[in-house]
C-alpha atoms as a PDB file:
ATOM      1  CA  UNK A   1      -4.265  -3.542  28.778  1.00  0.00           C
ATOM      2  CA  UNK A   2      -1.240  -2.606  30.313  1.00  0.00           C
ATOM      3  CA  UNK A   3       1.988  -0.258  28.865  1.00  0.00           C
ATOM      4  CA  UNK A   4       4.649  -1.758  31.911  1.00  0.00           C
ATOM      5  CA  UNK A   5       7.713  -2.288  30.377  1.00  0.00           C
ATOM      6  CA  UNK A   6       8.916  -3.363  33.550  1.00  0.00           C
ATOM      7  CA  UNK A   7       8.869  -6.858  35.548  1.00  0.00           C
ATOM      8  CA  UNK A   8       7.424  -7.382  38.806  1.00  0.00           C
ATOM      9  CA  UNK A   9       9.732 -10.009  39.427  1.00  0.00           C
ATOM     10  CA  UNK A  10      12.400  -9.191  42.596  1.00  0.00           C
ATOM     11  CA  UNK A  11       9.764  -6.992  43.679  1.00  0.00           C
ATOM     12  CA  UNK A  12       8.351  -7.641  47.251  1.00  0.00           C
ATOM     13  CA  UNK A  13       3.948  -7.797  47.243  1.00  0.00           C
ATOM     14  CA  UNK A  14       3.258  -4.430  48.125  1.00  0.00           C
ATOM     15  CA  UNK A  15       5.894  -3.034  45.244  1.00  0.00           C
ATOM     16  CA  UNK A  16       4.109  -5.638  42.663  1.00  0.00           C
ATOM     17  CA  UNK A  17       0.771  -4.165  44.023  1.00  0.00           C
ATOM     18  CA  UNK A  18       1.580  -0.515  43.594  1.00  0.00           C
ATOM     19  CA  UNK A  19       3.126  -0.860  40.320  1.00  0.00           C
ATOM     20  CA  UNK A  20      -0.037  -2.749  38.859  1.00  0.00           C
ATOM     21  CA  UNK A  21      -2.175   0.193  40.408  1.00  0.00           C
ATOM     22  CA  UNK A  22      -0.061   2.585  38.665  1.00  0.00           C
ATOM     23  CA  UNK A  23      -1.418   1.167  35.281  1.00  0.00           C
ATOM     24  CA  UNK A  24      -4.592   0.777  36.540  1.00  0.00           C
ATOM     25  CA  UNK A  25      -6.101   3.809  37.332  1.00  0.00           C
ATOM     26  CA  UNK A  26      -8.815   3.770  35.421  1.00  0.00           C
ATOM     27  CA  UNK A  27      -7.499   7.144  33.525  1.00  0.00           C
ATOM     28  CA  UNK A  28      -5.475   6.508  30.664  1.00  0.00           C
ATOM     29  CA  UNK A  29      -3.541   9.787  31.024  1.00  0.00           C
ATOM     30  CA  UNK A  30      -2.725   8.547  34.877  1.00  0.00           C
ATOM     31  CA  UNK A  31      -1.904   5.049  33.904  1.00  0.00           C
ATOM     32  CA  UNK A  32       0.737   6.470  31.579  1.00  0.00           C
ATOM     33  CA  UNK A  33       2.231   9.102  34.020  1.00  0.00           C
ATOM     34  CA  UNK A  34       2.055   6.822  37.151  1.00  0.00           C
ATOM     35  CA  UNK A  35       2.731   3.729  35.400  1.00  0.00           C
ATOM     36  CA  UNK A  36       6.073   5.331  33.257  1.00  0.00           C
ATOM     37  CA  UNK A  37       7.190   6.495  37.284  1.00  0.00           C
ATOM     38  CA  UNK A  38       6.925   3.249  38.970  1.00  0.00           C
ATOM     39  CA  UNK A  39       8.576   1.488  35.707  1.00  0.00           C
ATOM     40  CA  UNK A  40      11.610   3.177  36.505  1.00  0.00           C
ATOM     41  CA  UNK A  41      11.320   4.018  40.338  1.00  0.00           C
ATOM     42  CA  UNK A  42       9.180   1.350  42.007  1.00  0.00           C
ATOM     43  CA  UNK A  43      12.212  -0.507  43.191  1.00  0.00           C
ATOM     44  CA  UNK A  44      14.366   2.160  44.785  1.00  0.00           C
ATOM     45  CA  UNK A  45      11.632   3.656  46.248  1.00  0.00           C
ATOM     46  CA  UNK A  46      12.267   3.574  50.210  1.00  0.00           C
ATOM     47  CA  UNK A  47       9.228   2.371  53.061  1.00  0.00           C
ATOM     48  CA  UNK A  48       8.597   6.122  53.926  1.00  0.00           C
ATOM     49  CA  UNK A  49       8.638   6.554  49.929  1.00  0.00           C
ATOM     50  CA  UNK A  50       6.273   3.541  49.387  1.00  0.00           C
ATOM     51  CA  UNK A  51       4.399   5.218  52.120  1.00  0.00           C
ATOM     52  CA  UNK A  52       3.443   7.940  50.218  1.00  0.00           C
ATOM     53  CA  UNK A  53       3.230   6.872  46.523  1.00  0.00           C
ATOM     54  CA  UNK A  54       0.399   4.534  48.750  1.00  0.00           C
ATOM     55  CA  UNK A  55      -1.044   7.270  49.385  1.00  0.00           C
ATOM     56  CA  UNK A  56      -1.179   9.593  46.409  1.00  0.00           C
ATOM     57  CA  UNK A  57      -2.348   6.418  44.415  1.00  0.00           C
ATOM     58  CA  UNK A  58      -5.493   6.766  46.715  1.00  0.00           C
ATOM     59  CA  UNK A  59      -6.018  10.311  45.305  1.00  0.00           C
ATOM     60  CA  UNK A  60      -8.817  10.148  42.306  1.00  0.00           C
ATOM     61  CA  UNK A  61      -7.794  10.871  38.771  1.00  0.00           C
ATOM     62  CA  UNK A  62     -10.166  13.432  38.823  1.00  0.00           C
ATOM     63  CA  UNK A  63      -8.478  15.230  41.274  1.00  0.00           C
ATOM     64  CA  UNK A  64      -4.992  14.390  40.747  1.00  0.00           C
ATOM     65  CA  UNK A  65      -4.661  14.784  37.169  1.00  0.00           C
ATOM     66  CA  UNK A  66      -4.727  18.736  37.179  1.00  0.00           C
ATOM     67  CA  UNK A  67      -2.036  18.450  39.992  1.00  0.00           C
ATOM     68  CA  UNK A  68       0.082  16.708  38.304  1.00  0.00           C
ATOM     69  CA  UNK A  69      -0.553  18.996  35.078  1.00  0.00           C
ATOM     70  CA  UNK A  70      -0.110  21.835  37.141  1.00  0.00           C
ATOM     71  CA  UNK A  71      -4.101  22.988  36.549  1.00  0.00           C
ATOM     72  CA  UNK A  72      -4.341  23.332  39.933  1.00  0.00           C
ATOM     73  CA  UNK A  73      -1.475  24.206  43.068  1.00  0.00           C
ATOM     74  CA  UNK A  74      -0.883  21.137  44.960  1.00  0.00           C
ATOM     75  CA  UNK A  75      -2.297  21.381  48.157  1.00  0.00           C
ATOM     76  CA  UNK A  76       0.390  21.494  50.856  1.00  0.00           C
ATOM     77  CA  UNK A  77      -0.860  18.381  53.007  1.00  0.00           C
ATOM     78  CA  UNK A  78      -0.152  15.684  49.688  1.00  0.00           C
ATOM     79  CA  UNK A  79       3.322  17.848  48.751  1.00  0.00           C
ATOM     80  CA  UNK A  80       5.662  14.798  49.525  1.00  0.00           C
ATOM     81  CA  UNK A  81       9.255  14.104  47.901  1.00  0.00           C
ATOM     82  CA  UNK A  82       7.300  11.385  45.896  1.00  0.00           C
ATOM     83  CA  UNK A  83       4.908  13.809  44.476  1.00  0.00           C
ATOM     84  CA  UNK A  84       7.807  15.659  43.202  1.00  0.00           C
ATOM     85  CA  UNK A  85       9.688  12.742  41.343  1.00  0.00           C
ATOM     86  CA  UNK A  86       6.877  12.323  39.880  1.00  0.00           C
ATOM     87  CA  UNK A  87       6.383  16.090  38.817  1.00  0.00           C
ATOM     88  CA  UNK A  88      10.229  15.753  37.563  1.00  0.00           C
ATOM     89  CA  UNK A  89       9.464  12.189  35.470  1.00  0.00           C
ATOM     90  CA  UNK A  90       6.225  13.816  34.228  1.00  0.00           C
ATOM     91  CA  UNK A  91       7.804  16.490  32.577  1.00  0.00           C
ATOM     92  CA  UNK A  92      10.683  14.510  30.934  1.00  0.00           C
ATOM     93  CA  UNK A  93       8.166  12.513  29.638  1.00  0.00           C
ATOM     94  CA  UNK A  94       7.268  12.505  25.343  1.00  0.00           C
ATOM     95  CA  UNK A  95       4.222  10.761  24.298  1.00  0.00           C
END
C-alpha cells in the first residue's frame, strides 16, 4: 500500500522511479518520511539533487533511519543538501 498523495504524472522516469522507491522502502517509518519528501519535492529537485536523493535511497533503513532521527551523527561522506531538506521536512512533519 502506498500513502502518495502526489501524481507521477509530468514527472520524467527516473522522478516516477524515485518517488515510488520513496514509499517503498520496505520500512514503514522510511516510507512515510521519504515518501511525505518526494510528495512535495520530487519535482523541483535539480539532476545534481536527483543525484543524491539516488543515492541516499540506496542507504538501508536500518542504517538510515537513526540518521534521519538523529540516533546517530550523519557521517560526513552522505551529508548532501538533499539529506538536509529532508532533515528540515522530517521535523515539520505530525503523524
Amino acid at each position: 500500500m502506498t500513502g502518495t498523495r502526489r501524481s507521477s504524472e509530468g514527472l520524467d522516469a527516473r522522478s516516477r522511479k524515485l518517488l515510488f522507491r520513496s514509499w517503498h522502502r520496505g520500512m514503514r517509518e522510511m516510507d512515510l518520511i521519504l515518501g511525505s519528501f518526494a510528495d512535495a519535492e520530487i519535482g523541483a529537485l535539480t539532476g545534481d539533487e536527483l543525484d543524491q536523493y539516488e543515492r541516499l535511497l540506496d542507504i538501508p533503513d536500518t542504517d538510515f533511519l537513526p540518521l534521519i532521527t538523529g540516533e546517530r551523527p550523519v557521517p560526513a561522506n552522505i551529508d548532501c543538501a538533499v539529506l538536509q531538506k529532508i532533515l528540515v521536512s522530517r521535523q515539520a512533519m505530525t503523524f
